[in-house]
N, C-alpha and C. Protein backbone atom coordinates (compact mmCIF):
# COMPACT_ATOMS: atom_id res chain seq x y z
N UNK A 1 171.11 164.75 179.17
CA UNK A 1 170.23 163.61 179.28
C UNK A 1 169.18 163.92 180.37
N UNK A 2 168.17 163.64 179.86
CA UNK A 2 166.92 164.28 180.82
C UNK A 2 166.53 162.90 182.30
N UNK A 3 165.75 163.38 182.54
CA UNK A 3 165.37 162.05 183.83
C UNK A 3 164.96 161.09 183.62
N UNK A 4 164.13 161.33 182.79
CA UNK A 4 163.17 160.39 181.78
C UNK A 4 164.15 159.23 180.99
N UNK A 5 164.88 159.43 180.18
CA UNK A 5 166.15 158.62 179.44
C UNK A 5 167.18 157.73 180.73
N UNK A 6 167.09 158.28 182.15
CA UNK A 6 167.98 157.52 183.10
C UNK A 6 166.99 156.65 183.17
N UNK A 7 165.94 156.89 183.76
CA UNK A 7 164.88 156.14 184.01
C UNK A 7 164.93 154.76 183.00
N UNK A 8 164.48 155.26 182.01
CA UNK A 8 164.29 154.08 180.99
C UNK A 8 165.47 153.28 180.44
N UNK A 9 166.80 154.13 180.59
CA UNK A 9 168.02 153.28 180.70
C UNK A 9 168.64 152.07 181.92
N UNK A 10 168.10 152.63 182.83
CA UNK A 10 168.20 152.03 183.98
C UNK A 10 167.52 150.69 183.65
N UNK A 11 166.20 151.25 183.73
CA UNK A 11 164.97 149.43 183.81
C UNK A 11 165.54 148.97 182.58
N UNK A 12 166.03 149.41 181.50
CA UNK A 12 166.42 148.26 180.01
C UNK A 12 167.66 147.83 180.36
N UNK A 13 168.74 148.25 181.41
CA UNK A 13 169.51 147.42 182.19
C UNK A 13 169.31 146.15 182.50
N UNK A 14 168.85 146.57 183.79
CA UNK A 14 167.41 145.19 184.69
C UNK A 14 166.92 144.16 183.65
N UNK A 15 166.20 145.07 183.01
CA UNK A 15 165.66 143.77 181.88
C UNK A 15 166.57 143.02 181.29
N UNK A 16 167.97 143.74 180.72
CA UNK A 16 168.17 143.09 180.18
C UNK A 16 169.42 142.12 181.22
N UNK A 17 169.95 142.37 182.21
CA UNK A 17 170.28 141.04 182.97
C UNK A 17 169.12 140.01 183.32
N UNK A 18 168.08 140.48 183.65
CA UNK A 18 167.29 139.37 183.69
C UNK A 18 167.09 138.49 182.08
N UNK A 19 167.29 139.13 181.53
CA UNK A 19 166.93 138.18 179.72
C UNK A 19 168.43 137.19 179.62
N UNK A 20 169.15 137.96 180.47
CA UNK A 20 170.71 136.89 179.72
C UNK A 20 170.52 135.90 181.37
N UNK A 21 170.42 136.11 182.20
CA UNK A 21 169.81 135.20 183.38
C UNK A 21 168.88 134.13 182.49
N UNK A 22 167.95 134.42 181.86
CA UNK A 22 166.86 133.25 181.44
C UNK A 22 167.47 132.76 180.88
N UNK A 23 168.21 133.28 179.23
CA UNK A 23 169.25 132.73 178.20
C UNK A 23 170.17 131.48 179.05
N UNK A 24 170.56 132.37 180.44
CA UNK A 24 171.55 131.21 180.40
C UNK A 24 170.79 129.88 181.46
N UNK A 25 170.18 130.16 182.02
CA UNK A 25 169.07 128.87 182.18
C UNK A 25 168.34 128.20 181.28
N UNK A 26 167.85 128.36 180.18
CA UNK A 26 167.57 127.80 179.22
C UNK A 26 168.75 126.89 178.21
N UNK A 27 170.17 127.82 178.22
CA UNK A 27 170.99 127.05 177.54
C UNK A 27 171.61 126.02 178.48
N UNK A 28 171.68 125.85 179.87
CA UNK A 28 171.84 125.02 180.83
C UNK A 28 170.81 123.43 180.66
N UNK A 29 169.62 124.19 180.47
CA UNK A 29 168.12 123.39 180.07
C UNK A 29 167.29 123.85 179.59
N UNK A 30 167.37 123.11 178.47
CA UNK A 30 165.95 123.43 177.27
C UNK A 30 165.11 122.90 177.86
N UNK A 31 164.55 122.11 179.08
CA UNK A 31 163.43 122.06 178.68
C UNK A 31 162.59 123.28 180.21
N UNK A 32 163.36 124.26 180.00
CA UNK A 32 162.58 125.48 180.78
C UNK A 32 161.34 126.14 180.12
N UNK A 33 162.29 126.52 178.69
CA UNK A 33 161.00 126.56 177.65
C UNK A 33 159.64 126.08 177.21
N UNK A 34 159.77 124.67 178.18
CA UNK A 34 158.25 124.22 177.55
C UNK A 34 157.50 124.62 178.62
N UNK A 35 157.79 125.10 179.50
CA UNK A 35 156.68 125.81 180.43
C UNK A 35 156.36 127.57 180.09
N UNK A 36 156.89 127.68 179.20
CA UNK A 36 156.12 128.99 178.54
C UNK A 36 154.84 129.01 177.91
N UNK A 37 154.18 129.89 177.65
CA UNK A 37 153.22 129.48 177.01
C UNK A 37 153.22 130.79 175.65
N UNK A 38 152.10 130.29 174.81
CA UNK A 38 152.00 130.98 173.26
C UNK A 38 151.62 132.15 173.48
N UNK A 39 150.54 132.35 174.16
CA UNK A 39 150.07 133.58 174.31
C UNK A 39 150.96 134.59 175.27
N UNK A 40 151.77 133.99 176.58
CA UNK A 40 152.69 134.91 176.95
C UNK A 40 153.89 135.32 176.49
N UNK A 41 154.66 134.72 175.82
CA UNK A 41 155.50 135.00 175.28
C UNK A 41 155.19 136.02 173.89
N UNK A 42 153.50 135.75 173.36
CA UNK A 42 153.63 136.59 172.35
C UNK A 42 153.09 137.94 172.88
N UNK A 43 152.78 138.04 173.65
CA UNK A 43 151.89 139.17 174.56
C UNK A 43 153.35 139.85 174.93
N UNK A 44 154.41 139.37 175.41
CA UNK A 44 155.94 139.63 176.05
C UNK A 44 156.49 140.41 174.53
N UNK A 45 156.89 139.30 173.84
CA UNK A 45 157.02 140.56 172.34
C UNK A 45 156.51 141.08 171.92
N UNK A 46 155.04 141.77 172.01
CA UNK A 46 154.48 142.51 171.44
C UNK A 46 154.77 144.01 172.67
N UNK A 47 155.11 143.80 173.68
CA UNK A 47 154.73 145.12 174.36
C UNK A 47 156.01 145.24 174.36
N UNK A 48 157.60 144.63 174.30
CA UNK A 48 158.77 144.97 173.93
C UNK A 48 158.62 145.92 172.95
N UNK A 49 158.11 145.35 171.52
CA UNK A 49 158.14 146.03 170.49
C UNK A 49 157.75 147.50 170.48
N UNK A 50 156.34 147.23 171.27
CA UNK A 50 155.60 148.62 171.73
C UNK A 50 156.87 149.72 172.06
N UNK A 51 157.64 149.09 173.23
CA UNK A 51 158.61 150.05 174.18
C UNK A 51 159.69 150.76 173.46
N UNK A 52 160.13 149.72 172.01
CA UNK A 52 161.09 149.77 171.33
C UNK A 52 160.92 150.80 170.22
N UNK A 53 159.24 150.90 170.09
CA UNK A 53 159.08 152.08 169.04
C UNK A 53 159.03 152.91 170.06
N UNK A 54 158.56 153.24 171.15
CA UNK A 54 158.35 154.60 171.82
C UNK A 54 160.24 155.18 171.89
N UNK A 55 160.89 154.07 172.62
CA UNK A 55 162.23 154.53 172.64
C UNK A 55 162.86 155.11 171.61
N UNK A 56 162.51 154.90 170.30
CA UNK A 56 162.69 155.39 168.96
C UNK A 56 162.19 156.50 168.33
N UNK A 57 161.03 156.82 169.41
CA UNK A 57 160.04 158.03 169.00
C UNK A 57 160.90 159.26 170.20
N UNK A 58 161.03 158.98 170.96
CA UNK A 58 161.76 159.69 172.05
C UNK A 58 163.58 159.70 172.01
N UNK A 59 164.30 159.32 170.87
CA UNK A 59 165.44 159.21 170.85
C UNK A 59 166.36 159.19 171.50
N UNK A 60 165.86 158.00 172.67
CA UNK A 60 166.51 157.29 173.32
C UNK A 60 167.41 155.90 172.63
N UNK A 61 168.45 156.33 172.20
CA UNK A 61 169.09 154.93 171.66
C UNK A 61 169.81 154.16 172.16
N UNK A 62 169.72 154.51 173.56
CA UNK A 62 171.00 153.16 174.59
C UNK A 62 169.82 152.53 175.13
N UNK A 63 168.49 152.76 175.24
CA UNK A 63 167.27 151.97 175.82
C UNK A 63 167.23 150.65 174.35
N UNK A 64 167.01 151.83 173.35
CA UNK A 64 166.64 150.66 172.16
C UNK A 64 167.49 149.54 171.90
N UNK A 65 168.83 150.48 172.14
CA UNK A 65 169.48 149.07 171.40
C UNK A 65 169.79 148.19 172.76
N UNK A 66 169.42 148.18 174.37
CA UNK A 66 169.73 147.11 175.47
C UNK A 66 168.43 146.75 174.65
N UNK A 67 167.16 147.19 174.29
CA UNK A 67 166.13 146.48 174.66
C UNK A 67 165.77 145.60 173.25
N UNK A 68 166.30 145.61 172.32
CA UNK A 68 166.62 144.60 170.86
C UNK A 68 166.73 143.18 171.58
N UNK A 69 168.28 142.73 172.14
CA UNK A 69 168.34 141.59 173.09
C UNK A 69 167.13 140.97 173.38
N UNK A 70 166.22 141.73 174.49
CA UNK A 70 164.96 141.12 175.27
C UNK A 70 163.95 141.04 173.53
N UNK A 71 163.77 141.85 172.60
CA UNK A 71 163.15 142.00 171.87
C UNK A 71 163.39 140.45 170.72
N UNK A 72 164.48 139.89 170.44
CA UNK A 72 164.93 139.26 169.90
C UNK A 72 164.61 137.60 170.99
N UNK A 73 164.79 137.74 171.47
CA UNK A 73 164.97 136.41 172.81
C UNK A 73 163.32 135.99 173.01
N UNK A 74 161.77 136.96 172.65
CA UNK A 74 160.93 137.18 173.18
C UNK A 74 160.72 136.52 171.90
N UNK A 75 160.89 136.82 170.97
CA UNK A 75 160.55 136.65 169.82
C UNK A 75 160.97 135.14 169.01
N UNK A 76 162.30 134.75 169.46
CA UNK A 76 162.35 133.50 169.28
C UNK A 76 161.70 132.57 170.34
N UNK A 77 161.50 133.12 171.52
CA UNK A 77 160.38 132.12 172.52
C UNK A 77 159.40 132.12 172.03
N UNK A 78 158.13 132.99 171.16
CA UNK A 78 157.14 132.84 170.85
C UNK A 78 157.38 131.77 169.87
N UNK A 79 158.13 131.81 168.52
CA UNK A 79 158.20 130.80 167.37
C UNK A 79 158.49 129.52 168.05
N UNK A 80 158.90 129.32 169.10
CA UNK A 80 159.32 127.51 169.75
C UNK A 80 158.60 127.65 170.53
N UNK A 81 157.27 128.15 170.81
CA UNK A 81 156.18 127.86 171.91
C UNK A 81 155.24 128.16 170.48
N UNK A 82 154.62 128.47 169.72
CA UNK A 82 153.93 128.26 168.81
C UNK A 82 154.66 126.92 167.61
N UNK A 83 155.77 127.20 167.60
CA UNK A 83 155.53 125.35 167.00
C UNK A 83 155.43 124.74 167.86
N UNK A 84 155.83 124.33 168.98
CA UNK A 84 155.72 123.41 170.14
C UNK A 84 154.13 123.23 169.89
N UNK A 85 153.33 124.58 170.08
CA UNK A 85 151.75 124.44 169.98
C UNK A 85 151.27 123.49 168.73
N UNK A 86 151.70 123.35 167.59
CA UNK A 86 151.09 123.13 166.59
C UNK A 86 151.47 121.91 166.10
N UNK A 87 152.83 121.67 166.70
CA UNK A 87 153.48 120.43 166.50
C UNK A 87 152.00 118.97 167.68
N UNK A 88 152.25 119.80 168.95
CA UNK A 88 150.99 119.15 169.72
C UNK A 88 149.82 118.85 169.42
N UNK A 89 148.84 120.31 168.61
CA UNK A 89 148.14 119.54 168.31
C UNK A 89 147.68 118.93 167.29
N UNK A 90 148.75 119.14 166.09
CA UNK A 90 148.95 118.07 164.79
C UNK A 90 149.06 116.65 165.61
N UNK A 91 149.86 116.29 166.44
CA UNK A 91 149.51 114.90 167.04
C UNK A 91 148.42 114.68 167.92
N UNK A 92 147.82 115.54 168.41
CA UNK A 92 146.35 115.10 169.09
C UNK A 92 145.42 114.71 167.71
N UNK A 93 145.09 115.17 166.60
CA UNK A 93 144.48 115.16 165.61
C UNK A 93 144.86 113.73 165.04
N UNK A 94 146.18 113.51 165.00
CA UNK A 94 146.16 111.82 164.37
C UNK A 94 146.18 111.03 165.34
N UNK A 95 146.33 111.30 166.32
CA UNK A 95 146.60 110.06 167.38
C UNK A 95 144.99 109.21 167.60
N UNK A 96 144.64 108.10 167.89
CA UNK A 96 143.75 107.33 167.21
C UNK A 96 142.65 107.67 168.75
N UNK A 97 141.24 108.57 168.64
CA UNK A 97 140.42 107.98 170.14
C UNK A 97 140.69 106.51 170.68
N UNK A 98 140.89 106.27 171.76
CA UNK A 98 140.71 104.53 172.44
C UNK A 98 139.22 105.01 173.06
N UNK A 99 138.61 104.13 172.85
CA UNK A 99 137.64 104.67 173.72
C UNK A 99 137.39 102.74 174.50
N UNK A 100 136.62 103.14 175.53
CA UNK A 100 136.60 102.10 177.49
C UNK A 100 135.24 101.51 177.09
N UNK A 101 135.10 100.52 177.43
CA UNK A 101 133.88 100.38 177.42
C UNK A 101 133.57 100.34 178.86
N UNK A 102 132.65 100.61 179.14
CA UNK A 102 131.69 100.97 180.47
C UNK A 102 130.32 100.08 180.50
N UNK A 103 130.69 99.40 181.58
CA UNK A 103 129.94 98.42 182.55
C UNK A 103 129.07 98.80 183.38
């Protein structure tokens, strides 16, 4: 095993206690999640994915498969922060203007 493979085994460690750390704050309280946002979370799975093909291109398979977990977890945060998004502003769209009158 070269240096390179400790390296990247190591940090998909890290990552991935920090991902079961969030998991279990989120399953403590859902509503941690609504302070995510659409674009970070999808920006978060997209450069997982990135890491997950390189680890696959470099046949590293104890990186890929810790880093599936974070890959999977990133990926269901984007789909409940993009409906959350759409669910919002489907109700801004019906909800009725009030508008003030001004004196």
């Amino acid at each position: 095993m070269d240096s390179v493979s400790i390296v990247l085994d190591f940090a998909n460690i890290v990552n991935l206690i920090a991902v079961l750390l969030l998991m279990r704050a989120i399953i403590k309280d859902r509503k941690v999640l609504k302070g995510l946002s659409v674009s970070g979370s999808l920006l978060t799975f997209v450069a997982i994915f990135g890491f997950e093909i390189v680890y696959v291109l470099l046949g590293n398979l104890i990186s890929f498969a810790l880093g599936l977990i974070s890959l999977v977890f990133w990926l269901m945060a984007f789909i409940f922060t993009f409906r959350k998004w759409i669910y919002e502003r489907k109700n801004d769209r019906t909800r009725p203007k009030v508008r003030t009158s001004r004196k």
